[in-house]
Structures are given as structure tokens and as C-alpha cells.
N, C-alpha and C. Protein backbone atom coordinates (compact mmCIF):
# COMPACT_ATOMS: atom_id res chain seq x y z
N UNK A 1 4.70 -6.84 -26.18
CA UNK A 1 3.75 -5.98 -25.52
C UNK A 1 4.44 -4.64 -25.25
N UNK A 2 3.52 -3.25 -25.26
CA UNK A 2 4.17 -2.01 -25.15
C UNK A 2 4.59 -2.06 -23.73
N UNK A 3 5.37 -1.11 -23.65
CA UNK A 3 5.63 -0.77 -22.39
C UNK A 3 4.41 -0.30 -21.56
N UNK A 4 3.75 1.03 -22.08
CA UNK A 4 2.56 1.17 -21.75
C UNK A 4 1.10 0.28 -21.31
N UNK A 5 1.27 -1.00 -21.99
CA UNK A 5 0.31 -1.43 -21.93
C UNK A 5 0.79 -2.29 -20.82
N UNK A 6 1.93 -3.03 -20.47
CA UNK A 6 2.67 -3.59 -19.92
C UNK A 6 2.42 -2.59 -18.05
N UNK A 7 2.64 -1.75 -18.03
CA UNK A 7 2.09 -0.87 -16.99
C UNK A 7 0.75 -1.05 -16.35
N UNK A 8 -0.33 -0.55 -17.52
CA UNK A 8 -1.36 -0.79 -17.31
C UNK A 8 -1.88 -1.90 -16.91
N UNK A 9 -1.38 -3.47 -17.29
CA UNK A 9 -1.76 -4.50 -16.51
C UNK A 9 -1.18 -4.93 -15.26
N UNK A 10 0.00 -4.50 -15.12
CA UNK A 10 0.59 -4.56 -13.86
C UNK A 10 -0.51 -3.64 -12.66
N UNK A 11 -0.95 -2.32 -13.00
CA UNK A 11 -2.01 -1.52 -12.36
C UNK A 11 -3.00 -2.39 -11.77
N UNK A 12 -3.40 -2.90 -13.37
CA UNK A 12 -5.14 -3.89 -13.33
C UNK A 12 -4.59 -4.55 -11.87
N UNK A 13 -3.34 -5.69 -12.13
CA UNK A 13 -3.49 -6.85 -11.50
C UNK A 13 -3.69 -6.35 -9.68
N UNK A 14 -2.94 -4.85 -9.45
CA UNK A 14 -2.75 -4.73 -8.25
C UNK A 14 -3.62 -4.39 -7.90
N UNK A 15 -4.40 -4.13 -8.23
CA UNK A 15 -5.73 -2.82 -8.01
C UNK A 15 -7.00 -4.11 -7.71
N UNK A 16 -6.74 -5.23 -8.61
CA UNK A 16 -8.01 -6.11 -8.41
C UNK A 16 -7.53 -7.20 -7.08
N UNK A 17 -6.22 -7.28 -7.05
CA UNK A 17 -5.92 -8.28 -6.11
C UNK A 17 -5.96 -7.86 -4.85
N UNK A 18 -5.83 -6.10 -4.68
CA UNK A 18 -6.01 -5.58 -3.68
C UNK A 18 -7.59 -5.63 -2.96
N UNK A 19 -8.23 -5.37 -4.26
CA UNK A 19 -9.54 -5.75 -3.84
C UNK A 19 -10.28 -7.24 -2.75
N UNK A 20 -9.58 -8.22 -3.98
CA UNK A 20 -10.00 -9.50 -3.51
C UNK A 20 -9.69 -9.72 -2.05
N UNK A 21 -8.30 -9.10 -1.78
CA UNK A 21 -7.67 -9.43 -0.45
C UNK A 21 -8.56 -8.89 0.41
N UNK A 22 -9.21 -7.70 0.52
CA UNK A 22 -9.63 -7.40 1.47
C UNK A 22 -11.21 -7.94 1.60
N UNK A 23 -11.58 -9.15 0.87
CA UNK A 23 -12.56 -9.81 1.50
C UNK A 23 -11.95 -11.48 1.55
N UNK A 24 -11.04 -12.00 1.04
CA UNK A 24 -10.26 -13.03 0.82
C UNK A 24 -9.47 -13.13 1.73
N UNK A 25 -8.85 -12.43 1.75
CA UNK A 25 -7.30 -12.69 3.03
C UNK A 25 -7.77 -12.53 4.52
N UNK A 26 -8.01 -13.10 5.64
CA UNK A 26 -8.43 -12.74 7.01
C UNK A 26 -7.06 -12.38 8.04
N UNK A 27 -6.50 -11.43 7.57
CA UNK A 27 -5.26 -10.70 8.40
C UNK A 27 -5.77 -10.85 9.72
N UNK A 28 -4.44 -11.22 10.57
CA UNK A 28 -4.57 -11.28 11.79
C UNK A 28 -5.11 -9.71 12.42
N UNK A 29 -5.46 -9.45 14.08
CA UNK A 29 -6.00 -8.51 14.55
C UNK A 29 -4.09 -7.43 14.19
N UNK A 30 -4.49 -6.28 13.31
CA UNK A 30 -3.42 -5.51 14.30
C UNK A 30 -2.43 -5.74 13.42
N UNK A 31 -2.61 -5.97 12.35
CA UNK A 31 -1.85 -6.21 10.89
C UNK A 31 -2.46 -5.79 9.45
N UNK A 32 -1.48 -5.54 8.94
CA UNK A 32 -1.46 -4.71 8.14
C UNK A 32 -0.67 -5.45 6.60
N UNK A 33 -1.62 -5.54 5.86
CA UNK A 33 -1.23 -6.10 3.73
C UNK A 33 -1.03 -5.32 2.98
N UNK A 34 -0.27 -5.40 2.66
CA UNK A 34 -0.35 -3.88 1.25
C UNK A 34 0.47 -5.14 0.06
N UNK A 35 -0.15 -4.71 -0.85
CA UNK A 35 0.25 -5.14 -2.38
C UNK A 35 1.24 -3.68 -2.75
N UNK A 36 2.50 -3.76 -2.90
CA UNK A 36 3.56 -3.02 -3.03
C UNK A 36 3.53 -2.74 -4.14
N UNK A 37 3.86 -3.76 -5.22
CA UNK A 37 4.15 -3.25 -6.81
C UNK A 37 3.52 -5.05 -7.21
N UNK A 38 3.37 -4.69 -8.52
CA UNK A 38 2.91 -5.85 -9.24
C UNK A 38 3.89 -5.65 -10.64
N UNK A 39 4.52 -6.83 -11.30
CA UNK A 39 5.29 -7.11 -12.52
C UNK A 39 4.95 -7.87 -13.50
N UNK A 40 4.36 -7.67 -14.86
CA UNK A 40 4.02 -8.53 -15.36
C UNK A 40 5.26 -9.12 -16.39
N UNK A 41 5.49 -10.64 -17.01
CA UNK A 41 6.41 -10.52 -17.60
C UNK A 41 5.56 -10.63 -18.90
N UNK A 42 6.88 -9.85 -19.83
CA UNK A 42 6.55 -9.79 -21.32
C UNK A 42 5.74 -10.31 -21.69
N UNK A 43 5.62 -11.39 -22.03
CA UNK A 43 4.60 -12.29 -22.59
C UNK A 43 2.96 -12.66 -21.86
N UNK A 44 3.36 -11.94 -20.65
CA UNK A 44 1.52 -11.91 -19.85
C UNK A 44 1.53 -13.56 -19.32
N UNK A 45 2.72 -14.15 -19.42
CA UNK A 45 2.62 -15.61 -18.73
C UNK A 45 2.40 -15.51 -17.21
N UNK A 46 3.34 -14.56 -16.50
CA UNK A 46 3.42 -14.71 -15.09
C UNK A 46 2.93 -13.12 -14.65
N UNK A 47 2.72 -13.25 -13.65
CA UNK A 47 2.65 -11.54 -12.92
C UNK A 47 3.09 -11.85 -11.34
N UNK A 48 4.69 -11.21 -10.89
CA UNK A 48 5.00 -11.41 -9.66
C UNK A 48 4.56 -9.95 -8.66
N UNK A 49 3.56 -10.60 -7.42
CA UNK A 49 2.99 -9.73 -7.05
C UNK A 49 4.09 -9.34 -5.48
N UNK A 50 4.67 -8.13 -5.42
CA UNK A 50 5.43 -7.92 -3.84
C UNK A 50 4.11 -7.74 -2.78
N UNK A 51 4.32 -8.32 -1.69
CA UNK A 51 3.43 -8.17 -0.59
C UNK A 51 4.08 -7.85 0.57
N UNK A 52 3.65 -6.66 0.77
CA UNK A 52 4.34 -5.97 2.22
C UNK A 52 3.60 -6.27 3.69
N UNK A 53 3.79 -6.64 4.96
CA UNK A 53 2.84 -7.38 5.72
C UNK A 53 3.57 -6.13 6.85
N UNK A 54 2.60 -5.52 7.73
CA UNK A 54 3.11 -4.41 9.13
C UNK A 54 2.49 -5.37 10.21
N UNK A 55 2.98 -5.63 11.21
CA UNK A 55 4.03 -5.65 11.58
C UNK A 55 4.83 -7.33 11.13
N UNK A 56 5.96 -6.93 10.67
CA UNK A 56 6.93 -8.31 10.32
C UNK A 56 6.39 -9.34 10.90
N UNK A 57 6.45 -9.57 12.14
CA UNK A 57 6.17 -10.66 12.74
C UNK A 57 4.85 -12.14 12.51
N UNK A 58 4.10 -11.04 11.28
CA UNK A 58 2.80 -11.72 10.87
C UNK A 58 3.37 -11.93 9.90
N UNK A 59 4.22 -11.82 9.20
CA UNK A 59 4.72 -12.26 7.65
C UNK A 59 4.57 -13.92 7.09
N UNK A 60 4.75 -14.30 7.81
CA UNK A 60 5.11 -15.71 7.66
C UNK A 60 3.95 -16.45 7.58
N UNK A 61 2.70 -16.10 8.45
CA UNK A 61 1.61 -16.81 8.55
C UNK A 61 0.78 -16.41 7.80
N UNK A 62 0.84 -14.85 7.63
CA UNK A 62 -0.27 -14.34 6.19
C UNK A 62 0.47 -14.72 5.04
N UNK A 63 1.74 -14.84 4.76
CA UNK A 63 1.82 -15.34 3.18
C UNK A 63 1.54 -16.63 3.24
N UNK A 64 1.53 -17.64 4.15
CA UNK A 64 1.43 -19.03 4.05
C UNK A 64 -0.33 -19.09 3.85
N UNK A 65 -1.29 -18.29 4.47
CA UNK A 65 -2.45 -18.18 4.14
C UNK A 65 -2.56 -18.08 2.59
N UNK A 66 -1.61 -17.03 2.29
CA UNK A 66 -1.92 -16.53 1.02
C UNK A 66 -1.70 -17.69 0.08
N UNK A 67 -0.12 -18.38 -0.16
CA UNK A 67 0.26 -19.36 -0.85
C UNK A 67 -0.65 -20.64 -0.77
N UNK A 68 -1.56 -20.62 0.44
CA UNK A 68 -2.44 -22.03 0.43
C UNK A 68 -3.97 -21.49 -0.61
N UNK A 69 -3.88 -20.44 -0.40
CA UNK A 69 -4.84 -19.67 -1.33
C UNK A 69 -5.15 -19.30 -2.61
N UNK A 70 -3.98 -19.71 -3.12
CA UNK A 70 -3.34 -19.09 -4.61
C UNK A 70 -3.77 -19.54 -5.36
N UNK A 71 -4.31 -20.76 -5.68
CA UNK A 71 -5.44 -21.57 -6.75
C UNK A 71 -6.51 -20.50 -6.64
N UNK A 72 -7.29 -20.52 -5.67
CA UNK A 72 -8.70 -19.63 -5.07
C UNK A 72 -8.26 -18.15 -5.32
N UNK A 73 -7.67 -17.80 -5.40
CA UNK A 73 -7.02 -16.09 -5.67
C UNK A 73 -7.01 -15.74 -6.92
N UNK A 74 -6.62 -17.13 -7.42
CA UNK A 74 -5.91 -16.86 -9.01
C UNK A 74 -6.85 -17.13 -9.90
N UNK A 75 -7.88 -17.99 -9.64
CA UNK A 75 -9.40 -17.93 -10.31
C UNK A 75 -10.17 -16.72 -10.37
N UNK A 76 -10.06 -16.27 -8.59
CA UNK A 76 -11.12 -14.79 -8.64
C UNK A 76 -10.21 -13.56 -9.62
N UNK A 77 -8.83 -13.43 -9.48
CA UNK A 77 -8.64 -12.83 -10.52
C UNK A 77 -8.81 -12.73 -11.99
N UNK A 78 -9.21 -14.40 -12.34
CA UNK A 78 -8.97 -14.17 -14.04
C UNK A 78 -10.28 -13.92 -13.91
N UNK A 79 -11.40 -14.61 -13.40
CA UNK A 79 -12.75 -13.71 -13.65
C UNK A 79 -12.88 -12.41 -13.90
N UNK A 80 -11.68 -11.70 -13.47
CA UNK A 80 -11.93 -9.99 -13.08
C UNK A 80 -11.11 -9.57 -14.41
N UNK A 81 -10.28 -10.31 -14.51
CA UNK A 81 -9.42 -9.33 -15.54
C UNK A 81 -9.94 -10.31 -17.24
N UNK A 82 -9.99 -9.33 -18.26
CA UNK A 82 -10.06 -9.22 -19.30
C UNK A 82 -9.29 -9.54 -20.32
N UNK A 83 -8.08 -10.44 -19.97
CA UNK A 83 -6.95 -10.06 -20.69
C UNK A 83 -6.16 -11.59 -21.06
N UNK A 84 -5.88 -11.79 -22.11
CA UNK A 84 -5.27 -12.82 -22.91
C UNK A 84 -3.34 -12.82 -23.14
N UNK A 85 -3.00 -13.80 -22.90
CA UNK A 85 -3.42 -14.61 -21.79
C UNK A 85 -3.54 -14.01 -20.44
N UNK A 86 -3.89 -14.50 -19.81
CA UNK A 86 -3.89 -14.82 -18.14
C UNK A 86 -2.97 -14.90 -17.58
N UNK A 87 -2.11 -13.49 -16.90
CA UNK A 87 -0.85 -14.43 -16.05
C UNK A 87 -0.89 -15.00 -15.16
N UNK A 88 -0.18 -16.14 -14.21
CA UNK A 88 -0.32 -16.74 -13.45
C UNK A 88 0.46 -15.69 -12.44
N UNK A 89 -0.16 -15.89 -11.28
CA UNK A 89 0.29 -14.91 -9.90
C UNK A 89 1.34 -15.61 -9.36
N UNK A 90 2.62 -14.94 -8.80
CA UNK A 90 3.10 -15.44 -7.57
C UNK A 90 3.47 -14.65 -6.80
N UNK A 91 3.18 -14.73 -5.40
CA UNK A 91 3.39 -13.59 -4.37
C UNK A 91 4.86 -13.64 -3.64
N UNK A 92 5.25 -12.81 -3.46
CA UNK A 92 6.78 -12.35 -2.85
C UNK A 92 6.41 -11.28 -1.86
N UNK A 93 7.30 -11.85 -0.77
CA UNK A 93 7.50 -10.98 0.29
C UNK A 93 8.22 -9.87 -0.06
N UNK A 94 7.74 -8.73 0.33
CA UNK A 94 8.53 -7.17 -0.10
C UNK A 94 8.93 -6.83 1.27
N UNK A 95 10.34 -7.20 1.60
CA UNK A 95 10.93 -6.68 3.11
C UNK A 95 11.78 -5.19 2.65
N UNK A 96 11.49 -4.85 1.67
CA UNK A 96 12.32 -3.51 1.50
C UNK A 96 11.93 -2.62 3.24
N UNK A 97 10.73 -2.71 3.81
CA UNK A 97 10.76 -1.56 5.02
C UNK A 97 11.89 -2.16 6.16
N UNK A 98 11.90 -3.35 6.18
CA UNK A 98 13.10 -3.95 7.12
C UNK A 98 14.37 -3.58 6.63
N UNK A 99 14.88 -4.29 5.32
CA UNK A 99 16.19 -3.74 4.97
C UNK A 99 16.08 -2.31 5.50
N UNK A 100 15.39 -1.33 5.16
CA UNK A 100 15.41 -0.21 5.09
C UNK A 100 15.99 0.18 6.81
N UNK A 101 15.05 -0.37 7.80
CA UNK A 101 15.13 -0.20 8.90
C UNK A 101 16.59 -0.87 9.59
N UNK A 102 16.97 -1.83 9.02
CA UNK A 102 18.36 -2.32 9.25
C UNK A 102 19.56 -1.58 8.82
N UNK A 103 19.43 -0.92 8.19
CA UNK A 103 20.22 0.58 7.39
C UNK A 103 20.09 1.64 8.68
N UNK A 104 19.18 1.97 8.85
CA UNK A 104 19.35 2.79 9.30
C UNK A 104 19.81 2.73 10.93
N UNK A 105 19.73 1.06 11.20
CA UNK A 105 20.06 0.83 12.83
C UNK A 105 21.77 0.99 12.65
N UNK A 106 22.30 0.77 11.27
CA UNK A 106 24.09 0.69 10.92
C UNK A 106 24.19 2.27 11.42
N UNK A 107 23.09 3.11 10.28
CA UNK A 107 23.89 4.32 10.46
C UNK A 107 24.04 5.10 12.04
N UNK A 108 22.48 4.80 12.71
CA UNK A 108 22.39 5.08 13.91
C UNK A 108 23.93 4.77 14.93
N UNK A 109 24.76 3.70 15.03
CA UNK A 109 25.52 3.02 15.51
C UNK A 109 26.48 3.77 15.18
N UNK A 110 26.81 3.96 13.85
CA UNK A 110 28.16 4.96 13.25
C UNK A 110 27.92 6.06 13.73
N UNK A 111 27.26 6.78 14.46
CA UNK A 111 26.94 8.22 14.59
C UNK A 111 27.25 7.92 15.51
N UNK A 112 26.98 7.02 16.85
CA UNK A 112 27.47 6.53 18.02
C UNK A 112 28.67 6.31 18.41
């Protein structure tokens, strides 16, 4: 698969899953989902989706929603998408804003 085209379904997948979530996923009050990046591999077998959750503390219970969901997710997606084969979804926690924020509590301290 091109690179290009390889892009473009990574797009599709985020763009439709983003969709679904926001009538699919019931986020707690005062929290916040974002679909970060989506990866498809070469062959269109798998597509690993990063899921970013504000504030941390809901992380755990919205992906466990999500992972009990993932049969039901992964149907409404292939309905939506067009494309042979079908990758299968799996969702990953994207803590890059924590690392990020743990960086910067080091540097804060060294300046101290």
C-alpha cells in the first residue's frame, strides 16, 4: 500500500471513529476524548487507534468502556468505511500530555 493511501485511511479511520464516539462513548460529566492519531498497518489488517482522555483521572474507566465496546465500535466502523480489507481496531492510551507534564515538573525543580 502507498504511503499516501496509507495516510488517507489512517484519516478515514479517525475522522469516522471520532464520529461514532460522540454518540457511542457516554464520557463521564467534565471529561474530555480525543482520538490523537490513528496507524494503519501495511497490509490494512490492524489500525492502532491513540486515545487521549482530559482529565487523567477518567482514563481508566472510559477506555474500559471503550475496550468492552470494541466488538460494537468495530462493526459501526466497517459499515462506514469502504475499504478491503477491514482493519481490526485497537485502542491505546496516548499519555504523551502527562509524560509531557512530568518533564516539565523535572525541569521546574532544576530551576529550583
Amino acid at each position: 500500500m502507498s504511503l499516501e493511501r496509507a495516510k488517507k485511511v489512517d484519516e478515514l479511520i479517525k475522522r469516522e471513529l471520532g464520529r461514532i464516539f460522540l454518540r457511542e462513548i457516554e464520557a463521564p460529566e467534565g471529561s474530555l476524548i480525543t482520538i490523537t492519531q490513528a496507524e494503519t498497518s501495511p497490509d490494512l489488517l490492524e489500525a492502532r487507534v491513540w486515545i487521549s482522555v482530559f482529565p487523567i483521572h477518567f482514563a481508566g474507566r472510559i477506555m474500559k468502556e471503550i475496550n468492552r465496546k470494541i466488538g460494537y465500535l468495530q462493526g459501526l466502523l466497517n459499515r462506514r468505511l469502504i475499504i478491503y480489507p477491514l482493519p481490526r481496531i485497537r485502542f491505546i492510551l496516548d499519555q504523551t500530555e502527562e509524560k509531557a507534564d512530568e518533564i516539565e515538573k523535572v525541569f521546574d525543580k532544576i530551576k529550583k
